[in-house]
N, C-alpha and C. Protein backbone atom coordinates (compact mmCIF):
# COMPACT_ATOMS: atom_id res chain seq x y z
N UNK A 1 228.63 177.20 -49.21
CA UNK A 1 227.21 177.11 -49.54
C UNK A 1 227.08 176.70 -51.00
N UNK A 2 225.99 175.64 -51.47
CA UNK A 2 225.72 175.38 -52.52
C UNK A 2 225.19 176.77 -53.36
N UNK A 3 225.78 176.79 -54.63
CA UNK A 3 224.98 178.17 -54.96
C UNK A 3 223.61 177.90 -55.96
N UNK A 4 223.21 176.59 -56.20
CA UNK A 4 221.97 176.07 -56.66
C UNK A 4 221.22 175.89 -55.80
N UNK A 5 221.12 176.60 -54.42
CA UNK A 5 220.63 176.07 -53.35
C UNK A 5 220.41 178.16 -53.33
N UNK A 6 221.24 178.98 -53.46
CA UNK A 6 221.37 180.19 -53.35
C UNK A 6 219.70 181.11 -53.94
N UNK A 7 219.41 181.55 -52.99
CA UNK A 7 218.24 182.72 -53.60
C UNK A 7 218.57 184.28 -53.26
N UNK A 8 219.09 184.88 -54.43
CA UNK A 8 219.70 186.56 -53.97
C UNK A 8 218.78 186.74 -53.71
N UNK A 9 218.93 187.81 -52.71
CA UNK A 9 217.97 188.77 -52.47
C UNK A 9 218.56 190.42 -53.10
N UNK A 10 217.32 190.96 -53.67
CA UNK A 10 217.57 191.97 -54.35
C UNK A 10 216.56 193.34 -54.01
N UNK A 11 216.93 193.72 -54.01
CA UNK A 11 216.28 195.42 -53.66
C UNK A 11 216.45 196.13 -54.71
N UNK A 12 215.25 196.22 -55.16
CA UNK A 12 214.39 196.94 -56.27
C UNK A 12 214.03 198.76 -56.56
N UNK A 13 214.63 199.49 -56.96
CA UNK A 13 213.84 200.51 -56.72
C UNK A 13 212.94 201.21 -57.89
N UNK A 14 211.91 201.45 -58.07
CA UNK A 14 211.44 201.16 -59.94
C UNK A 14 210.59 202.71 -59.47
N UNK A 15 210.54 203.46 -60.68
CA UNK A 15 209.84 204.31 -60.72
C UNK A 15 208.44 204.47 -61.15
N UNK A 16 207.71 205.17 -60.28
CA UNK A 16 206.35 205.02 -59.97
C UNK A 16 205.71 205.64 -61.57
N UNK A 17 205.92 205.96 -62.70
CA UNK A 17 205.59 206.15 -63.65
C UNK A 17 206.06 205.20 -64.63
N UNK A 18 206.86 204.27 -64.92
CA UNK A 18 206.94 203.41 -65.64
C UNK A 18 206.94 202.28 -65.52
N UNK A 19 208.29 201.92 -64.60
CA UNK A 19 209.06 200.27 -64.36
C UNK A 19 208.16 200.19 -63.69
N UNK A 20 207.52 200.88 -62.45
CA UNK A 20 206.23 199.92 -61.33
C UNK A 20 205.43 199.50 -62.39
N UNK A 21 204.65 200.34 -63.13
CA UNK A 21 203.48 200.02 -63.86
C UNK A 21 204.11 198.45 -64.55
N UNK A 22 205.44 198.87 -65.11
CA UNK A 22 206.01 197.60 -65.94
C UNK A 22 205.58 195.98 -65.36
N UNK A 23 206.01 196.35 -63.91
CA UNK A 23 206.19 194.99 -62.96
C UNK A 23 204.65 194.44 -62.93
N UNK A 24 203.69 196.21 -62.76
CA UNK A 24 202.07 195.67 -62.14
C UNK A 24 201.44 195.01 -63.59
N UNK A 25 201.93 195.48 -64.61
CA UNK A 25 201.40 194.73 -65.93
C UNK A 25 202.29 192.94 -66.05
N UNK A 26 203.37 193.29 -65.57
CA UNK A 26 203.93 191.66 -65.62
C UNK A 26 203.20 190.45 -64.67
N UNK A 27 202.62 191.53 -63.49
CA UNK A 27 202.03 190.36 -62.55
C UNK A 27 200.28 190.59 -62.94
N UNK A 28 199.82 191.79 -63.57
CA UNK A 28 198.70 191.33 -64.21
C UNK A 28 198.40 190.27 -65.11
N UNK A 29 199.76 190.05 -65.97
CA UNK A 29 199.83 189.26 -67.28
C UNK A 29 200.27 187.99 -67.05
N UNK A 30 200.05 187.93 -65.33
CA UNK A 30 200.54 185.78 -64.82
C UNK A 30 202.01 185.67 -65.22
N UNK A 31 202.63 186.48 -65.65
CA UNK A 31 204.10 186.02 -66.26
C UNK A 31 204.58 185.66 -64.77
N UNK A 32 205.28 184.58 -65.38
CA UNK A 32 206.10 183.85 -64.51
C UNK A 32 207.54 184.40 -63.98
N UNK A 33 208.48 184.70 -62.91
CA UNK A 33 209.42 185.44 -63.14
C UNK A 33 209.92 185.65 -61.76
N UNK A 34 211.12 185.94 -61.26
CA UNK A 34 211.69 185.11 -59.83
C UNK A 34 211.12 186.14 -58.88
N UNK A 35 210.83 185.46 -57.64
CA UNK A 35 210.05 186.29 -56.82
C UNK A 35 210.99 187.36 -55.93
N UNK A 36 212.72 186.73 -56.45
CA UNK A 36 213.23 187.78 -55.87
C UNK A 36 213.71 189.24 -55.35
N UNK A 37 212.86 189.76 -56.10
CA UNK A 37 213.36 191.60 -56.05
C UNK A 37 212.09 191.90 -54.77
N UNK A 38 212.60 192.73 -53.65
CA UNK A 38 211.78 193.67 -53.28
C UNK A 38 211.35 194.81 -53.62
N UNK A 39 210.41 195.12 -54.19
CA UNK A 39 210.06 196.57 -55.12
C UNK A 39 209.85 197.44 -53.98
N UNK A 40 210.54 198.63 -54.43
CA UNK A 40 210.19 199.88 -53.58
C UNK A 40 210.02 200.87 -54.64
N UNK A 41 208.91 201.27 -54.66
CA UNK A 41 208.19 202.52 -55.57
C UNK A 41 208.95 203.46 -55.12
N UNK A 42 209.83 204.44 -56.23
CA UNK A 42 209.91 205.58 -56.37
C UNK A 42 209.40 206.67 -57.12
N UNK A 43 208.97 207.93 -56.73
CA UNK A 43 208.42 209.00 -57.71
C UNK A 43 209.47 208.37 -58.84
N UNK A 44 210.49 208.83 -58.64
CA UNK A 44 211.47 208.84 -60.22
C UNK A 44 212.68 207.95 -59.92
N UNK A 45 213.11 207.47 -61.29
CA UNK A 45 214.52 207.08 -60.52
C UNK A 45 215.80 207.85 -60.36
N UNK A 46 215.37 208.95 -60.80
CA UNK A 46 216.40 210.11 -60.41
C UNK A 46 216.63 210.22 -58.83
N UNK A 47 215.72 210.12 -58.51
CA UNK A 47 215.24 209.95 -56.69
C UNK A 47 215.94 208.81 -55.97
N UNK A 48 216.78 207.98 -56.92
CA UNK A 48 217.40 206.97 -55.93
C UNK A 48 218.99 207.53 -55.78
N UNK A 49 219.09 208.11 -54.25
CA UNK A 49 220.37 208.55 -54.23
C UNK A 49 221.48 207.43 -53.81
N UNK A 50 222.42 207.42 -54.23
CA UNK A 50 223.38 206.52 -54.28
C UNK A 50 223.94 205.81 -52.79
N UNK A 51 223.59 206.60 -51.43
CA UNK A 51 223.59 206.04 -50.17
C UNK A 51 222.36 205.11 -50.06
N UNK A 52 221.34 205.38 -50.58
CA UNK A 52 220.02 203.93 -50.57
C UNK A 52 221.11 203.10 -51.09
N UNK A 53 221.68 203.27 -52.19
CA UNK A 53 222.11 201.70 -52.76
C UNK A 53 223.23 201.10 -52.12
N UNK A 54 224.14 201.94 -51.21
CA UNK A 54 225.23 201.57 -50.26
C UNK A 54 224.57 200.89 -49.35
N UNK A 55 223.05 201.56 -48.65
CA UNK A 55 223.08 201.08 -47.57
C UNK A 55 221.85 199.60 -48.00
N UNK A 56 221.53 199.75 -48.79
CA UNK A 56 220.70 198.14 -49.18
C UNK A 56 221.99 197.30 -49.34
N UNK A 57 223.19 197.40 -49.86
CA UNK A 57 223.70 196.13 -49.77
C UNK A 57 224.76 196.03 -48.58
N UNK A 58 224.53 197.11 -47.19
CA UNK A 58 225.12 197.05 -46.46
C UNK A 58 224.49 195.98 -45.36
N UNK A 59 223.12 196.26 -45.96
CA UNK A 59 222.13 195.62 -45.02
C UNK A 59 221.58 194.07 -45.34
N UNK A 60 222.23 193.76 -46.17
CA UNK A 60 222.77 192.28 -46.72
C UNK A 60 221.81 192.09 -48.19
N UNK A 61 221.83 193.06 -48.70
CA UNK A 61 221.16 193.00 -50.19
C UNK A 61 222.08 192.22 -51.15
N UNK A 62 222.00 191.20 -52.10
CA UNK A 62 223.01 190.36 -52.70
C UNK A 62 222.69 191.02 -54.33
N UNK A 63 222.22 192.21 -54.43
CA UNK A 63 221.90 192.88 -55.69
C UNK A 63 220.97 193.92 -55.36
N UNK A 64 220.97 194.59 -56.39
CA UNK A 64 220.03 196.30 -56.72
C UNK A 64 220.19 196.64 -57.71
N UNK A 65 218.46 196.94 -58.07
CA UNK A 65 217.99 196.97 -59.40
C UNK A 65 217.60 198.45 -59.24
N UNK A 66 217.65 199.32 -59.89
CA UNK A 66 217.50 200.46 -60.23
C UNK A 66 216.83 200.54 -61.51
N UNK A 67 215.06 200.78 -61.76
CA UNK A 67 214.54 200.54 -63.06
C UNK A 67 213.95 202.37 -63.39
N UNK A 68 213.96 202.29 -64.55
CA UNK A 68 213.05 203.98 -64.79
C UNK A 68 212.58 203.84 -66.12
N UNK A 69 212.41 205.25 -66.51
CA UNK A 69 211.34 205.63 -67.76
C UNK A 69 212.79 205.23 -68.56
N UNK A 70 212.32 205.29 -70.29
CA UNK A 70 213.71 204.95 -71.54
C UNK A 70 214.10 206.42 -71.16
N UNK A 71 215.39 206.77 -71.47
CA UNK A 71 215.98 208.19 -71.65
C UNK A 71 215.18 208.98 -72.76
N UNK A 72 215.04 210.35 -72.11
CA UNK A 72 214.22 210.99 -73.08
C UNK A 72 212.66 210.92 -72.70
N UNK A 73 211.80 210.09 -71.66
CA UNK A 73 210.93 209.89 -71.77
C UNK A 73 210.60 210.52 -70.20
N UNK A 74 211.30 210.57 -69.63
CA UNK A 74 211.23 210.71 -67.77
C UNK A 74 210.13 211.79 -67.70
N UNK A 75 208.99 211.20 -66.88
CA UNK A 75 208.07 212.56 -65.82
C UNK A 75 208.57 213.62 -65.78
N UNK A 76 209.94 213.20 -65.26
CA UNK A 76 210.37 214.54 -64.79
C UNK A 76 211.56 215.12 -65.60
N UNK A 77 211.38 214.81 -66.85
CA UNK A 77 212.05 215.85 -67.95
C UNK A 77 213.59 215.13 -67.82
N UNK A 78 214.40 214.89 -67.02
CA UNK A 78 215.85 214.92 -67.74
C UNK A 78 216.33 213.35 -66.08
N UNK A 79 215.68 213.51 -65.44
CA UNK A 79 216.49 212.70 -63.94
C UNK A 79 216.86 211.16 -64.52
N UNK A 80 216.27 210.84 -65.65
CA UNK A 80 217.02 209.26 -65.97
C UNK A 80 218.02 209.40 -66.17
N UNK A 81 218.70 210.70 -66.64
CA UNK A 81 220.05 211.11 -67.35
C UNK A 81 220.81 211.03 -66.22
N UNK A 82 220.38 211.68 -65.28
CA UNK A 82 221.30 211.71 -63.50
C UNK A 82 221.31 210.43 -63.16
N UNK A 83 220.26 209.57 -63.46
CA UNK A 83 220.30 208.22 -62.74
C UNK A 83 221.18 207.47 -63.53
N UNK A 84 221.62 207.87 -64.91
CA UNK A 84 222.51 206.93 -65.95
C UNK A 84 224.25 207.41 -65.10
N UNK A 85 224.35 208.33 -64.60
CA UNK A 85 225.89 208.84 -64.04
C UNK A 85 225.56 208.88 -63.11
N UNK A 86 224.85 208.50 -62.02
CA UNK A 86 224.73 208.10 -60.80
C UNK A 86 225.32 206.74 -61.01
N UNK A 87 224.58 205.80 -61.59
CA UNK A 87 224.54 204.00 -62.01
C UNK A 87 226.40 204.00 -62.60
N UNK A 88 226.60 204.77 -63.12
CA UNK A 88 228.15 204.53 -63.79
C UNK A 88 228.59 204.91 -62.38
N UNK A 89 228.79 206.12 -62.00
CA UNK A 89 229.62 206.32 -60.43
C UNK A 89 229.55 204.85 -59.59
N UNK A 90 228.14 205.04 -59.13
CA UNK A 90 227.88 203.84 -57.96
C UNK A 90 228.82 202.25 -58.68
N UNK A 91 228.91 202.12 -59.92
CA UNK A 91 229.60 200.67 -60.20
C UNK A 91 231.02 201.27 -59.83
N UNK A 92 231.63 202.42 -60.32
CA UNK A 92 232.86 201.90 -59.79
C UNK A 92 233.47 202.61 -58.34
N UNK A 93 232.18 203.18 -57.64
CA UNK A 93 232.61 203.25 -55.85
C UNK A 93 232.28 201.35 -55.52
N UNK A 94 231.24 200.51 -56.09
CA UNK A 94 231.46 199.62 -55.43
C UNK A 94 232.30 198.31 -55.58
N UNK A 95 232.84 198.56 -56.76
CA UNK A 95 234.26 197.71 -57.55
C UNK A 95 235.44 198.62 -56.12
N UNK A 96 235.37 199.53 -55.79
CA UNK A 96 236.36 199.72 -54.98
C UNK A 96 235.84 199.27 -53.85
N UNK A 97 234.88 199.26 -53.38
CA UNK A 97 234.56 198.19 -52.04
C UNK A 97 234.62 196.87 -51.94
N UNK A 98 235.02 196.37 -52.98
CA UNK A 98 235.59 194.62 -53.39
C UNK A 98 234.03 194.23 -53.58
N UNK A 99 233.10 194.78 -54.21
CA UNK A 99 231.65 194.32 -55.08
C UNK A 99 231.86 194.45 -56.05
N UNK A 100 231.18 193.11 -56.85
CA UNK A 100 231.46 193.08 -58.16
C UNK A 100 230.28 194.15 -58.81
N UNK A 101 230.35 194.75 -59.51
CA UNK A 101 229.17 195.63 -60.06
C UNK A 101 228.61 195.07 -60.83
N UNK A 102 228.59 193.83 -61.29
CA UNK A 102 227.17 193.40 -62.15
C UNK A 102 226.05 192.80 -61.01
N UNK A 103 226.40 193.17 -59.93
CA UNK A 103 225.46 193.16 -58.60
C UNK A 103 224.49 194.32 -58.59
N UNK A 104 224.38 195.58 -59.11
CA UNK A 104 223.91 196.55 -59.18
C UNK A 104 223.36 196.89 -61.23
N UNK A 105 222.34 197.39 -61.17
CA UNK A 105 221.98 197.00 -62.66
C UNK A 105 220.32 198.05 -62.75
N UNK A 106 220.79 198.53 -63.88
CA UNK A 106 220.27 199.94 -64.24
C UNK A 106 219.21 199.42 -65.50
N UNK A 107 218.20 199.31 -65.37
CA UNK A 107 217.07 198.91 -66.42
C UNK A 107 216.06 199.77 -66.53
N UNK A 108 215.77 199.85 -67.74
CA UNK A 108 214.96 201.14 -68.47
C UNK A 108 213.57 200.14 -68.81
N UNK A 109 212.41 200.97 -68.38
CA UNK A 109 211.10 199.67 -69.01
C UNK A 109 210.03 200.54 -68.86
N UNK A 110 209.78 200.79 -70.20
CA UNK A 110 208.57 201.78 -70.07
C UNK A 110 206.95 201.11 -69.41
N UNK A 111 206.00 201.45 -69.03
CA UNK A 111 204.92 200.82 -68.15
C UNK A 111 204.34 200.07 -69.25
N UNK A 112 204.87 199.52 -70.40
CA UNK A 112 204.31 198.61 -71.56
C UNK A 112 204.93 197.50 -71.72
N UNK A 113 206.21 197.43 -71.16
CA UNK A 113 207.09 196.63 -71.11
C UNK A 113 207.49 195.64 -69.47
N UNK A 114 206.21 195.08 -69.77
CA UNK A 114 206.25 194.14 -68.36
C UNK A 114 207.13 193.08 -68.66
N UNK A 115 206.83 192.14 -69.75
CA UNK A 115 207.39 191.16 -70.44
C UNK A 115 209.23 191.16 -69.96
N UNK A 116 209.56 192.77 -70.54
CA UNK A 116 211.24 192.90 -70.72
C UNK A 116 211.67 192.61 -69.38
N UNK A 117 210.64 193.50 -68.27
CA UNK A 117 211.33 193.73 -67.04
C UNK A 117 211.21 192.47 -66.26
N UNK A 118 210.48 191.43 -66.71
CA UNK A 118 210.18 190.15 -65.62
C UNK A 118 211.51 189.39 -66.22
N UNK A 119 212.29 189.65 -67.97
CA UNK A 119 213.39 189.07 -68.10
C UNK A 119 214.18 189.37 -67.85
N UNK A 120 214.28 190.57 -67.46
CA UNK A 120 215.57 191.19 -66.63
C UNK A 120 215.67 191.10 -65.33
N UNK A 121 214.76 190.95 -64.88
CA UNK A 121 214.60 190.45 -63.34
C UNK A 121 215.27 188.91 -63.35
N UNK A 122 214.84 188.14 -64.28
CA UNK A 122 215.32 186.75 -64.17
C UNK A 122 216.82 186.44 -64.56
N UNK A 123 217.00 187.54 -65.26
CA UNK A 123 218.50 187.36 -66.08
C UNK A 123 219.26 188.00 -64.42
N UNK A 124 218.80 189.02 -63.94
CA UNK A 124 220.00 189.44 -62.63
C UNK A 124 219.81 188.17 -61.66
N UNK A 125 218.66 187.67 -61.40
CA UNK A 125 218.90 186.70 -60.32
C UNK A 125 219.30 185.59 -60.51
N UNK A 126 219.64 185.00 -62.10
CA UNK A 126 220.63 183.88 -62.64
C UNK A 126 222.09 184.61 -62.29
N UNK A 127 222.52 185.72 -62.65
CA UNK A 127 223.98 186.35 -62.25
C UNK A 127 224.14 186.09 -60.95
N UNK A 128 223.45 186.37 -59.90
CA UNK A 128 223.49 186.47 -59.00
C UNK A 128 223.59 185.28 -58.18
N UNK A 129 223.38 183.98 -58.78
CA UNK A 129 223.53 183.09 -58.40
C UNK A 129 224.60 182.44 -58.83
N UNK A 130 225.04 182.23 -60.07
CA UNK A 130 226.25 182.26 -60.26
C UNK A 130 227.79 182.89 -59.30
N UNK A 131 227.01 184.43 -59.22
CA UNK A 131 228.01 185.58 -58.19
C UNK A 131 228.44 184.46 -56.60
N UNK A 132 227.20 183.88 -56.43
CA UNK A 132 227.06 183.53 -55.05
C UNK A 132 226.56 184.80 -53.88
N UNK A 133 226.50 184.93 -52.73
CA UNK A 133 225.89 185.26 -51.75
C UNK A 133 227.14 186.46 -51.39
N UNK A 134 226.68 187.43 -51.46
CA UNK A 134 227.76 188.58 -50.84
C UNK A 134 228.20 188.83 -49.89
N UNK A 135 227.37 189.01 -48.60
CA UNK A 135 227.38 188.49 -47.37
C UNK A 135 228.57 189.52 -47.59
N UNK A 136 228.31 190.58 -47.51
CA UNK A 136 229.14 192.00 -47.30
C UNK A 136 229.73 192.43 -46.24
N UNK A 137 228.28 192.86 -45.35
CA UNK A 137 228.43 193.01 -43.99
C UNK A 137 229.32 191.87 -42.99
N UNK A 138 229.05 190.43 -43.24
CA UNK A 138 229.93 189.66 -42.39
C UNK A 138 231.36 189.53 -43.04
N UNK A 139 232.04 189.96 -44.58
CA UNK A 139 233.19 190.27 -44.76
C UNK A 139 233.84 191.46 -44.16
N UNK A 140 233.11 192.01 -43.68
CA UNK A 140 233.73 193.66 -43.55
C UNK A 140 234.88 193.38 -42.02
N UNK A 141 235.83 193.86 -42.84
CA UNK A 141 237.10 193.39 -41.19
C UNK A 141 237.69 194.80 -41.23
N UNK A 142 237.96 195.61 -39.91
CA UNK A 142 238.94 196.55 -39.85
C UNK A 142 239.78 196.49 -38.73
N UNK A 143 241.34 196.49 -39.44
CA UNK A 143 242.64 195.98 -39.24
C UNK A 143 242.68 196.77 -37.69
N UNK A 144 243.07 196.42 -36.78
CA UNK A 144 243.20 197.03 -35.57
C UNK A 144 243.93 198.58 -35.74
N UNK A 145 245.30 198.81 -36.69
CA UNK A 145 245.98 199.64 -36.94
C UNK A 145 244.78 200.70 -37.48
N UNK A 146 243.91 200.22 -38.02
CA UNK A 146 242.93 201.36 -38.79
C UNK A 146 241.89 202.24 -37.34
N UNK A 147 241.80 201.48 -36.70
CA UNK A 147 241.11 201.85 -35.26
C UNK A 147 241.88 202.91 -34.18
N UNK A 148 243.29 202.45 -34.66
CA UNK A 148 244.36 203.54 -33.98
C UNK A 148 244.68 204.67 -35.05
N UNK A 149 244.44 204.60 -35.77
CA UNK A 149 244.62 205.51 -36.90
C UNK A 149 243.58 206.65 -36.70
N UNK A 150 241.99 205.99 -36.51
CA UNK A 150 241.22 207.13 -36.37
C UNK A 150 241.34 207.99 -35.12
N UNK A 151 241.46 206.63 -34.00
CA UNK A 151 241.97 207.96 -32.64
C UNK A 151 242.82 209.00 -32.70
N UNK A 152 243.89 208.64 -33.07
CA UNK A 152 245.09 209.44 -33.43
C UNK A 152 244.39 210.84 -34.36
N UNK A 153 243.79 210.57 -35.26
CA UNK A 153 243.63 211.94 -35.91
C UNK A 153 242.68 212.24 -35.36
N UNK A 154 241.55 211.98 -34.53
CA UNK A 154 240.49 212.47 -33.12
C UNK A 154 241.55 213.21 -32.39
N UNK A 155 242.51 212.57 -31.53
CA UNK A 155 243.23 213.57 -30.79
C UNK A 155 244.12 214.62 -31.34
N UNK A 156 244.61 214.03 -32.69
CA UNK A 156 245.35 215.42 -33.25
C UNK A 156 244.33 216.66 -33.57
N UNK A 157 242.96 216.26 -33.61
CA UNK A 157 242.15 217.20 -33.56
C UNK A 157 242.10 218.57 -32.46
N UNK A 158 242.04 217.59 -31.87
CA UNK A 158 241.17 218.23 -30.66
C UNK A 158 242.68 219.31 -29.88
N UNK A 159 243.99 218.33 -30.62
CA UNK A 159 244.90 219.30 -29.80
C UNK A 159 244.81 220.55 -30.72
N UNK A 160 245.05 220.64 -32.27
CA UNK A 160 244.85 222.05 -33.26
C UNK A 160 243.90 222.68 -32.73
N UNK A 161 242.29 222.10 -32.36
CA UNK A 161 241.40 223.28 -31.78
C UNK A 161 241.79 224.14 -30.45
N UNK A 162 242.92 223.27 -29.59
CA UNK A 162 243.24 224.14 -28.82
C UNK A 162 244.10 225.33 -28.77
N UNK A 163 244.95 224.66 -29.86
CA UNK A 163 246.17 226.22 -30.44
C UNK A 163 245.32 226.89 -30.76
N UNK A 164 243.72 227.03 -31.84
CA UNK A 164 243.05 227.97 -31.98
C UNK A 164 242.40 228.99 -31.07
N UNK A 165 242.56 228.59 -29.76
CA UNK A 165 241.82 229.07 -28.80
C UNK A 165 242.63 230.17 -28.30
């Protein structure tokens, strides 16, 4: 596939006290800026647990943006701090799933800062095109041996529950 031809698709999750406001002031303010992120309002971004972000790019997401209040500033007193070691964990569980982690991207934008967040929106979906198309789900192969592997410890199961009996 041409990757100048490529449009990521990205899944957004922005918190309903800042980064949304950020985005609703960027599209109040006509700024121009790629139409690619799907925004999904969260109360906080402490609230984005790290299986949303497995399963958006399981579900063929080619990026995820995770936006919140600056540190220090959060609604809810301290959860940007969880979302900063959530965002470090989640990059390197998905460097071990063969994803590059500048696919996933942690942006701070207080609801004044529409401007920043429409350039950070544009700066991930230039990476992302560069990255090319992840197409995750249609890489995913498991080796036949891995399929006998799980039976095998299913039945070694089921025989230990019977010595318990």
């Amino acid at each position: 596939m041409n990757n100048s031809s490529f449009e990521p698709r990205i899944v957004g999750f922005l918190c309903n006290w800042c980064s949304y406001r950020a985005a609703d002031l960027a599209g109040s303010a006509r700024l121009v800026y790629a139409p690619n992120v799907r925004m999904i309002r969260v109360m906080c971004s402490g609230r984005v647990s790290p299986s949303l972000v497995l399963k958006a790019f399981s579900l063929g997401a080619d990026g995820v943006l995770i936006a919140g209040c600056h540190p220090g500033e959060c609604h809810y007193l301290e959860q940007n701090y969880k979302t900063m070691r959530r965002v470090a964990m989640l990059k390197h569980t998905v460097t071990g799933l063969g994803i590059d982690p500048l696919r996933l991207r942690l942006q701070w934008a207080s609801a004044a800062e529409g401007p920043q967040l429409a350039a950070a929106i544009d700066k991930m979906v230039n990476q992302l095109r560069e990255l090319g198309p992840l197409s995750w789900p249609d890489n995913w192969q498991e080796p036949e041996d891995y399929r006998r592997a799980v039976e095998q410890v299913a039945t070694e199961h089921a025989e230990a529950m019977e010595v318990l009996r």
